[in-house]
PDB file of N, CA and C in Angstrom:
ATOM      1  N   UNK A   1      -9.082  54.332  64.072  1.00  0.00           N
ATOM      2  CA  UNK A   1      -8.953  53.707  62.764  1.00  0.00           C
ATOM      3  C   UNK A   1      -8.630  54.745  61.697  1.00  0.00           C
ATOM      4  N   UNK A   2      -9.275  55.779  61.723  1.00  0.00           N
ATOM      5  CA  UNK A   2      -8.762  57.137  60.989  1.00  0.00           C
ATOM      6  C   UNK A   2      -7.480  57.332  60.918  1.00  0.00           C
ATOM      7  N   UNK A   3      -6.665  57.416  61.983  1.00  0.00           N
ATOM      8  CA  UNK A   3      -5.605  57.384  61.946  1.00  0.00           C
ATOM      9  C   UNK A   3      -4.663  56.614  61.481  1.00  0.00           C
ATOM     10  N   UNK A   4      -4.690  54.930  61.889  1.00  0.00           N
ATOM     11  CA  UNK A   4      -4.109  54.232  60.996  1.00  0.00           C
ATOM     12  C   UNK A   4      -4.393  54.064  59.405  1.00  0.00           C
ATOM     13  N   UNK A   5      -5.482  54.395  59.032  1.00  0.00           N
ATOM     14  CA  UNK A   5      -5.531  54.712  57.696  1.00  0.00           C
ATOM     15  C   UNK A   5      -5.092  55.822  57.162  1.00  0.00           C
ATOM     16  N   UNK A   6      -4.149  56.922  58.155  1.00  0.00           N
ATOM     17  CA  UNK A   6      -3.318  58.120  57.800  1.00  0.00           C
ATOM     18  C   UNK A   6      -1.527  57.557  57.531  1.00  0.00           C
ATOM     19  N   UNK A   7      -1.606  56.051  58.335  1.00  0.00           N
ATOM     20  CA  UNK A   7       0.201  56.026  58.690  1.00  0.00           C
ATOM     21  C   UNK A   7       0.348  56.934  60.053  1.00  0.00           C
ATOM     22  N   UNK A   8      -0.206  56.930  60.471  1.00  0.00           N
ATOM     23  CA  UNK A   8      -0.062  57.382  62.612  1.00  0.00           C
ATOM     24  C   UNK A   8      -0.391  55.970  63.018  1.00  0.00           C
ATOM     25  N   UNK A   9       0.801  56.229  63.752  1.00  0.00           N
ATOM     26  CA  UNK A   9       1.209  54.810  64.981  1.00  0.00           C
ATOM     27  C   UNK A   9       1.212  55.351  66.294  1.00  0.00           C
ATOM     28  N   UNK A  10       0.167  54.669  66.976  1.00  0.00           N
ATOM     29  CA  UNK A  10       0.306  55.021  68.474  1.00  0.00           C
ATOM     30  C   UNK A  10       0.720  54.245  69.568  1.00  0.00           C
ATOM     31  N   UNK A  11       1.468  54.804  70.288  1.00  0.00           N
ATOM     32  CA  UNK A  11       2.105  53.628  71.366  1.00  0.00           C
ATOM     33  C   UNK A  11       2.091  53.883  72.915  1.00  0.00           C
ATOM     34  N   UNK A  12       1.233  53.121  73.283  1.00  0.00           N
ATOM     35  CA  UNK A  12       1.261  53.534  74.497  1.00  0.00           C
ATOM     36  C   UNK A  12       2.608  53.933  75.416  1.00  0.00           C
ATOM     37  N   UNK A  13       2.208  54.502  76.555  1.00  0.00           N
ATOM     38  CA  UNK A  13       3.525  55.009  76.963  1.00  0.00           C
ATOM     39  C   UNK A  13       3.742  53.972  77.999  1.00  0.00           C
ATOM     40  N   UNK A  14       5.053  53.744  78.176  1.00  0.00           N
ATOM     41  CA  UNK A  14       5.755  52.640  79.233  1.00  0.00           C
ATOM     42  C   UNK A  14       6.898  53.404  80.165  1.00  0.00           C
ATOM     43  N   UNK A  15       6.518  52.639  80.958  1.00  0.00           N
ATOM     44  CA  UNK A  15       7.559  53.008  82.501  1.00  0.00           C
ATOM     45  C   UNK A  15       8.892  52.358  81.939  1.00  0.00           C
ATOM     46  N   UNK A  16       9.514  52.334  82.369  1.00  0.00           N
ATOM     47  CA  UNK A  16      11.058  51.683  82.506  1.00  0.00           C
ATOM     48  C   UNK A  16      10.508  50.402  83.054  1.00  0.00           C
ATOM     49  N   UNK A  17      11.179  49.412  82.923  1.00  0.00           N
ATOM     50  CA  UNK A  17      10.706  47.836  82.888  1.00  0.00           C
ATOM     51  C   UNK A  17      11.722  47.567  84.564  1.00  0.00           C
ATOM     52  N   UNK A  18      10.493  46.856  85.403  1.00  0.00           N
ATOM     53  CA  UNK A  18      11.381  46.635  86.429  1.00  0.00           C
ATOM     54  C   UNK A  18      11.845  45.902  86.570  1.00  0.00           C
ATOM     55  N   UNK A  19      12.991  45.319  87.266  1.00  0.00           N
ATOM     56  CA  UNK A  19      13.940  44.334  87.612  1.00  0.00           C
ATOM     57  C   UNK A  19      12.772  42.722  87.721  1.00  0.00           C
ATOM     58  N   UNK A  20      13.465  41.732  87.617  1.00  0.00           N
ATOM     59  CA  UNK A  20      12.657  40.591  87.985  1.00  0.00           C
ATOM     60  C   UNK A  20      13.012  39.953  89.352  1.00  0.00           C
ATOM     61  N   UNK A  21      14.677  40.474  89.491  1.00  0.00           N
ATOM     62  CA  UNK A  21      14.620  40.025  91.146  1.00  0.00           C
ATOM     63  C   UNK A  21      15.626  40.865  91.673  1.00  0.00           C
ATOM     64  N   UNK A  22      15.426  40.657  92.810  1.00  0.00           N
ATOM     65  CA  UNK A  22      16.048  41.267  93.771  1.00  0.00           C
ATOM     66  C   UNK A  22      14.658  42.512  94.324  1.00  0.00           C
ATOM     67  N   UNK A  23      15.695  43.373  95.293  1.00  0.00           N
ATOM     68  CA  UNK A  23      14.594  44.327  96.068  1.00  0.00           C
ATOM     69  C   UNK A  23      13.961  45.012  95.492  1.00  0.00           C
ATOM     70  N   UNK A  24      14.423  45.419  94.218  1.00  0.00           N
ATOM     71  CA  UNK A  24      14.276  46.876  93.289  1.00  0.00           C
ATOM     72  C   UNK A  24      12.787  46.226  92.284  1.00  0.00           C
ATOM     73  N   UNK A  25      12.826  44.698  92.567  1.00  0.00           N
ATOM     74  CA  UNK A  25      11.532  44.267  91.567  1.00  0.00           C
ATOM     75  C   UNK A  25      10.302  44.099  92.547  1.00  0.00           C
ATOM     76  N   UNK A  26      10.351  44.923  93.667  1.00  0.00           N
ATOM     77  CA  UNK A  26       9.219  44.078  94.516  1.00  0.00           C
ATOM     78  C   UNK A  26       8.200  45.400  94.137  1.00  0.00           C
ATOM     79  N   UNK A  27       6.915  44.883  94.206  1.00  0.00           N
ATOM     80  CA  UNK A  27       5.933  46.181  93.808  1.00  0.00           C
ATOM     81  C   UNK A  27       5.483  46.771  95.253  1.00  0.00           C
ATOM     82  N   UNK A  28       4.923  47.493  95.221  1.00  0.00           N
ATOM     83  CA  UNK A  28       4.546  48.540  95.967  1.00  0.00           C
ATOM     84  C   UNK A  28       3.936  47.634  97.078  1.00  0.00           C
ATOM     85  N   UNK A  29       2.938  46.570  96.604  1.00  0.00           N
ATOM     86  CA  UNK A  29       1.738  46.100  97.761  1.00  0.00           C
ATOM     87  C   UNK A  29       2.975  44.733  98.618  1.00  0.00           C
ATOM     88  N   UNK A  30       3.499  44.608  97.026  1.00  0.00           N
ATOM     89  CA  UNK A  30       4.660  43.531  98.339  1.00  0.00           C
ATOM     90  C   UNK A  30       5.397  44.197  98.976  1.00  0.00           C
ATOM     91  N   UNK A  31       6.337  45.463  98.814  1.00  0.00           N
ATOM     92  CA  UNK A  31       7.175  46.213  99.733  1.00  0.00           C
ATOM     93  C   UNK A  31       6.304  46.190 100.961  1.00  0.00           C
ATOM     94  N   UNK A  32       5.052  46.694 101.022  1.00  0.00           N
ATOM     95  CA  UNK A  32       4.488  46.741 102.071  1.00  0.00           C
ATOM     96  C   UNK A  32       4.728  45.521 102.967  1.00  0.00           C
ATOM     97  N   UNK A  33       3.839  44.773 102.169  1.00  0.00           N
ATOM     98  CA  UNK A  33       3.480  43.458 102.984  1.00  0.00           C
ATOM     99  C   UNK A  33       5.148  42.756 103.441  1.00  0.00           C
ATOM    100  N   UNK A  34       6.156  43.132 102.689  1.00  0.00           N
ATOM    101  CA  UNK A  34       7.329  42.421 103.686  1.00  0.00           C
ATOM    102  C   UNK A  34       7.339  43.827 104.760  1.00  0.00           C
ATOM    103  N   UNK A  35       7.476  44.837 104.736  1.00  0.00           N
ATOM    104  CA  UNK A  35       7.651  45.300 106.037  1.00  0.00           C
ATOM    105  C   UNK A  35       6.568  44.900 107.150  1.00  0.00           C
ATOM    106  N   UNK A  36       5.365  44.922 106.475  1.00  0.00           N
ATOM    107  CA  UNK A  36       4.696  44.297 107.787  1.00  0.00           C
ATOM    108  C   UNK A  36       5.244  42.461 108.324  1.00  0.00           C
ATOM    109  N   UNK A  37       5.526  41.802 107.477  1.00  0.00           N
ATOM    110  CA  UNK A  37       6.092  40.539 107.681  1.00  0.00           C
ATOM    111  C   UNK A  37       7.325  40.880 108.607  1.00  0.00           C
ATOM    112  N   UNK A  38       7.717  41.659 108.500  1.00  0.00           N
ATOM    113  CA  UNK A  38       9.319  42.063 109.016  1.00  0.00           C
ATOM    114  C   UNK A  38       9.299  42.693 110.228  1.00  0.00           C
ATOM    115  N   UNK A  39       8.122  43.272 110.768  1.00  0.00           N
ATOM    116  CA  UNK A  39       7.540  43.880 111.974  1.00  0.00           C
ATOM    117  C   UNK A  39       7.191  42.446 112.867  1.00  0.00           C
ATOM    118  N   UNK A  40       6.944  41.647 112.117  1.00  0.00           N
ATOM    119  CA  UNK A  40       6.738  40.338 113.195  1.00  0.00           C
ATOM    120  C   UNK A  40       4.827  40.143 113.084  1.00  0.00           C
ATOM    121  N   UNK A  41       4.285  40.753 112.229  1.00  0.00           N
ATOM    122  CA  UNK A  41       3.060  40.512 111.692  1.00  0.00           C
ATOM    123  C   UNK A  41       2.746  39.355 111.501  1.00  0.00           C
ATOM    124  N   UNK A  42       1.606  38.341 111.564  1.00  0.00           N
ATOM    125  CA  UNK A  42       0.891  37.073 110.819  1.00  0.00           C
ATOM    126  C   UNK A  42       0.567  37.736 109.707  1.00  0.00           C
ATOM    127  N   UNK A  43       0.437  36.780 108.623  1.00  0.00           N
ATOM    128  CA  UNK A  43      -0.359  36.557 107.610  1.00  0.00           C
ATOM    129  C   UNK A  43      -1.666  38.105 107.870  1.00  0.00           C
ATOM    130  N   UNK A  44      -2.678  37.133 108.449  1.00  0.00           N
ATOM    131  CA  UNK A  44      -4.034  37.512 108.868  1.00  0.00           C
ATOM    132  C   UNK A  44      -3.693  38.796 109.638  1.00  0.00           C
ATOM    133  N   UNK A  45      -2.968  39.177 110.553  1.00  0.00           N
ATOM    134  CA  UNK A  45      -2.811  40.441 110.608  1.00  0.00           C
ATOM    135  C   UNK A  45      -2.477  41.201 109.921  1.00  0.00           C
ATOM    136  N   UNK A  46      -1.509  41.002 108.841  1.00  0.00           N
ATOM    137  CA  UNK A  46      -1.265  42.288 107.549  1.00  0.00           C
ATOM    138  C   UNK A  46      -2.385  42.241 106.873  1.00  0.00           C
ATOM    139  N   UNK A  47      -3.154  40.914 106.781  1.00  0.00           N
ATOM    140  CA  UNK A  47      -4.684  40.921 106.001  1.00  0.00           C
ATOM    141  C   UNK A  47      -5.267  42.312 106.502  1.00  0.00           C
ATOM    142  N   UNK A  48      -5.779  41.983 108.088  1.00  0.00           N
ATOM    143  CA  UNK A  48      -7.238  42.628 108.348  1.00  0.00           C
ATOM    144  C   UNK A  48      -5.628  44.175 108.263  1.00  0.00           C
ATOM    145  N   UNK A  49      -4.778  44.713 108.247  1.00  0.00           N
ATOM    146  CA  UNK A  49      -4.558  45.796 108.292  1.00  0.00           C
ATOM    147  C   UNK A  49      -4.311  46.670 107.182  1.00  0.00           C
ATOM    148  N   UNK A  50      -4.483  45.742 106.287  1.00  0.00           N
ATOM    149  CA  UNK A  50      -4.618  46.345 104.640  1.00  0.00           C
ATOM    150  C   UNK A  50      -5.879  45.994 104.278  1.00  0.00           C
ATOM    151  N   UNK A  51      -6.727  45.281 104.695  1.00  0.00           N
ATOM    152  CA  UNK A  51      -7.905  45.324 104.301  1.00  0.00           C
ATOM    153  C   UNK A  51      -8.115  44.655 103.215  1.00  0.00           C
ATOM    154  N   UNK A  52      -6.816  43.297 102.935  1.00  0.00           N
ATOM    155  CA  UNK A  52      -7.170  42.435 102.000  1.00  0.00           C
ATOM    156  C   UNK A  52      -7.262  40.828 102.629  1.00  0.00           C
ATOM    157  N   UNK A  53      -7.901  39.917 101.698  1.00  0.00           N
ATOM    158  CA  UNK A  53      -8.033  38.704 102.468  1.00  0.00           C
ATOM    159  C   UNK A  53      -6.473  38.110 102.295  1.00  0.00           C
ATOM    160  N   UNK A  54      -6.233  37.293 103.218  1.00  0.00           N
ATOM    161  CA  UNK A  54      -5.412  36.006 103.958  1.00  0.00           C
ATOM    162  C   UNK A  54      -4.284  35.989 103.000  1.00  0.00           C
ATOM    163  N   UNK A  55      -5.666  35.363 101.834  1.00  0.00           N
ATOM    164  CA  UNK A  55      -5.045  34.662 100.598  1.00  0.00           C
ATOM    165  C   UNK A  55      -4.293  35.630  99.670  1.00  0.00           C
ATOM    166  N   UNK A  56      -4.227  37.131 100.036  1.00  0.00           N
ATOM    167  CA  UNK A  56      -3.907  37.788  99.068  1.00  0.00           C
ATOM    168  C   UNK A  56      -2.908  38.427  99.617  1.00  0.00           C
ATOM    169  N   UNK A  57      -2.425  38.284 101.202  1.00  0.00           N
ATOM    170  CA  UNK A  57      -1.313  38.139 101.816  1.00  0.00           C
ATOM    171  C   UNK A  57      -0.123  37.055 101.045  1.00  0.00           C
ATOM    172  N   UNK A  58      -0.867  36.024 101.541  1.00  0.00           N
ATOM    173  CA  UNK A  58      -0.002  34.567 100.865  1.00  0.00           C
ATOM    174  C   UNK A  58       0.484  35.064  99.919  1.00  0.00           C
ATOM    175  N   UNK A  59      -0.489  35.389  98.698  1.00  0.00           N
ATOM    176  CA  UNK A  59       0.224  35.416  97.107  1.00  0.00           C
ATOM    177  C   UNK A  59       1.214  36.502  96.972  1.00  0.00           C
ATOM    178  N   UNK A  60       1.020  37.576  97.208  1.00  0.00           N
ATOM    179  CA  UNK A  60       2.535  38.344  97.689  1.00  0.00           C
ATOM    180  C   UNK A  60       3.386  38.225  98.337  1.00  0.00           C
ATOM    181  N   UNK A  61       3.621  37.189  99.357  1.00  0.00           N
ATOM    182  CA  UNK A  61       4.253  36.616  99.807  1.00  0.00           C
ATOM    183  C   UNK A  61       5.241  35.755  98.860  1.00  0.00           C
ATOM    184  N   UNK A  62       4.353  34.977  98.497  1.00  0.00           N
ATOM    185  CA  UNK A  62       4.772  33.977  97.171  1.00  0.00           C
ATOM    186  C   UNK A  62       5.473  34.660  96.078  1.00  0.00           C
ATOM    187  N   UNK A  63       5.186  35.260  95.782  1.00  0.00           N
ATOM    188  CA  UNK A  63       6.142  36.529  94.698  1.00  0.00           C
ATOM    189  C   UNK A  63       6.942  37.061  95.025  1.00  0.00           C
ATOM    190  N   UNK A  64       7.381  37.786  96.757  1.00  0.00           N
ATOM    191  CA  UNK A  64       8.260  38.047  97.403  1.00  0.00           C
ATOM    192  C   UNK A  64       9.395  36.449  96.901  1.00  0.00           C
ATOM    193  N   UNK A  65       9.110  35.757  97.989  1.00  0.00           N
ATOM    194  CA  UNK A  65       9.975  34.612  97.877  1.00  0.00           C
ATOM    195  C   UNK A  65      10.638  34.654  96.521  1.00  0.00           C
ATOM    196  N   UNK A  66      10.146  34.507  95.514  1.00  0.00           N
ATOM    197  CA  UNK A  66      10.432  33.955  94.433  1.00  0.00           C
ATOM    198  C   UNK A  66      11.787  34.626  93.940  1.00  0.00           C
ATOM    199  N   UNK A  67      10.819  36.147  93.709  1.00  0.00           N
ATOM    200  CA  UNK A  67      11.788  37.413  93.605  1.00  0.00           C
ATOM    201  C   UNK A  67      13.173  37.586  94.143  1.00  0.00           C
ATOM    202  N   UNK A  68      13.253  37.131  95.417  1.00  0.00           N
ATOM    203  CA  UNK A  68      14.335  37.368  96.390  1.00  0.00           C
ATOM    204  C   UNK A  68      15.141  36.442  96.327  1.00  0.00           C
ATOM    205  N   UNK A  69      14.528  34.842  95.626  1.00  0.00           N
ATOM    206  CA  UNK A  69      15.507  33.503  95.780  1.00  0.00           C
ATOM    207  C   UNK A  69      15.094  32.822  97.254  1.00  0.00           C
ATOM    208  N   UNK A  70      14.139  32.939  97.948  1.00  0.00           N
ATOM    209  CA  UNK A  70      14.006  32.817  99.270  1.00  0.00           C
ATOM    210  C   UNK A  70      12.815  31.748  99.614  1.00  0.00           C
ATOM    211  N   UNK A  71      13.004  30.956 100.349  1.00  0.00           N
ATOM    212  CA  UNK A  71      11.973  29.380 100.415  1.00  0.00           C
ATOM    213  C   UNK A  71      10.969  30.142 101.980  1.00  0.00           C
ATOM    214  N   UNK A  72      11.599  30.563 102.949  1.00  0.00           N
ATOM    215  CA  UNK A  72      10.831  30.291 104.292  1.00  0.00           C
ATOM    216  C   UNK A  72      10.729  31.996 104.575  1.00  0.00           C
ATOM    217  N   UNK A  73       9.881  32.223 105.242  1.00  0.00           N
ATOM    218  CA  UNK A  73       9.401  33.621 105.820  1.00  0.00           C
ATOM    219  C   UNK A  73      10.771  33.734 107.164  1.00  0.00           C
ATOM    220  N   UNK A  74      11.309  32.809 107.739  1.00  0.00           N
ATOM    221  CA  UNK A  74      12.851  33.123 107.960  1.00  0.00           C
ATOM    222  C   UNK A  74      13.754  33.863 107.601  1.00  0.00           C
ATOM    223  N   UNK A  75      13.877  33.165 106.687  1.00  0.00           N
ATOM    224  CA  UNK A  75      15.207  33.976 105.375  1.00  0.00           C
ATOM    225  C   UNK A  75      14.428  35.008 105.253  1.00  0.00           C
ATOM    226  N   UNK A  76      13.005  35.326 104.586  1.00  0.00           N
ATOM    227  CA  UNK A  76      12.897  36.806 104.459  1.00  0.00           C
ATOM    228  C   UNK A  76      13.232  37.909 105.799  1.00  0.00           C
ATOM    229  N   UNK A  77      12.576  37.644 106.832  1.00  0.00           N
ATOM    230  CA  UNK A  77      13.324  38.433 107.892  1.00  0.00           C
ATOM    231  C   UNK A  77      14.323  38.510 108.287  1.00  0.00           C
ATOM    232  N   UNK A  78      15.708  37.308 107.729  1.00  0.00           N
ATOM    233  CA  UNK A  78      17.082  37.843 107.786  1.00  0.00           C
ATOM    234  C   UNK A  78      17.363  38.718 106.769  1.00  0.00           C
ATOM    235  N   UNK A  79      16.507  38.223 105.496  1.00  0.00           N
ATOM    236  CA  UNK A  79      17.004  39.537 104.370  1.00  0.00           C
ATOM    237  C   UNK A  79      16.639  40.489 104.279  1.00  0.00           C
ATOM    238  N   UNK A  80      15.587  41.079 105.763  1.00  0.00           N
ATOM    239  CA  UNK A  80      15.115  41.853 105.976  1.00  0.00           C
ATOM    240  C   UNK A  80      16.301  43.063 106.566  1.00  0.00           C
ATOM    241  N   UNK A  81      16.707  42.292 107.664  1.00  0.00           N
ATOM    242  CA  UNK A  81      17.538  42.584 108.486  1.00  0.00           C
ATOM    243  C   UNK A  81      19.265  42.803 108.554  1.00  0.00           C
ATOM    244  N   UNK A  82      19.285  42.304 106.816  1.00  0.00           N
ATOM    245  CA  UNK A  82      20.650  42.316 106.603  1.00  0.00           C
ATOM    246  C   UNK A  82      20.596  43.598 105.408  1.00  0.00           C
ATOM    247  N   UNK A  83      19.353  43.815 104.701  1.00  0.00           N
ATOM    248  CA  UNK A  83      19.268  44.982 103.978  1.00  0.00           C
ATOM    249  C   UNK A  83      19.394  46.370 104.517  1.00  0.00           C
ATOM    250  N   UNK A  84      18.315  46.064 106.064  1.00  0.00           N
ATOM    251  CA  UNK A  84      18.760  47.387 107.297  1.00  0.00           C
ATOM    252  C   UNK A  84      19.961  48.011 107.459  1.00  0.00           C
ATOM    253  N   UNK A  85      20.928  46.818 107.976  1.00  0.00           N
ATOM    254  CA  UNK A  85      22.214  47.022 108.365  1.00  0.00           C
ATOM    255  C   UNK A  85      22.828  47.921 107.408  1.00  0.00           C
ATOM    256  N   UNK A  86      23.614  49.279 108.155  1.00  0.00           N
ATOM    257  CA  UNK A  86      24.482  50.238 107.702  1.00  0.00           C
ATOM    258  C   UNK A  86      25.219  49.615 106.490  1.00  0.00           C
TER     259      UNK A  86
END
């Protein structure tokens, strides 16, 4: 408060703003979780191997999809597989 009663403005510092879709917007815990999806993983197995519940698979999942334009865990492993390709 000292400060703003000087005229000092403080601003927090910001990253560069990431994409909203495509690959370049997926965060860190979803990159993961599609490569484990993309390995041929369940749900419940990327769970117990990250050590988060089910449901917290799903919801990155759900944000994947969205991100990508993509309805079925199908399409994500073709767009898995077509991102691979040379």
């Amino acid at each position: 408060s000292d400060l703003r009663a000087q005229g000092v403005v403080v601003r927090p510092r910001r990253s560069p703003a990431r994409p909203t879709r495509g690959w370049a917007s997926l965060t860190a815990s979803e990159s993961t979780i599609v490569d484990l999806a993309g390995q041929g993983l369940a749900n419940t197995q990327i769970a117990e191997r990250l050590y988060v519940s089910r449901r917290t698979v799903e919801s990155h999942l759900g944000r994947v999809y969205a991100k990508l334009e993509l309805s079925t865990r199908a399409q994500l492993v073709a767009a898995i597989a077509r991102r691979s390709e040379p």
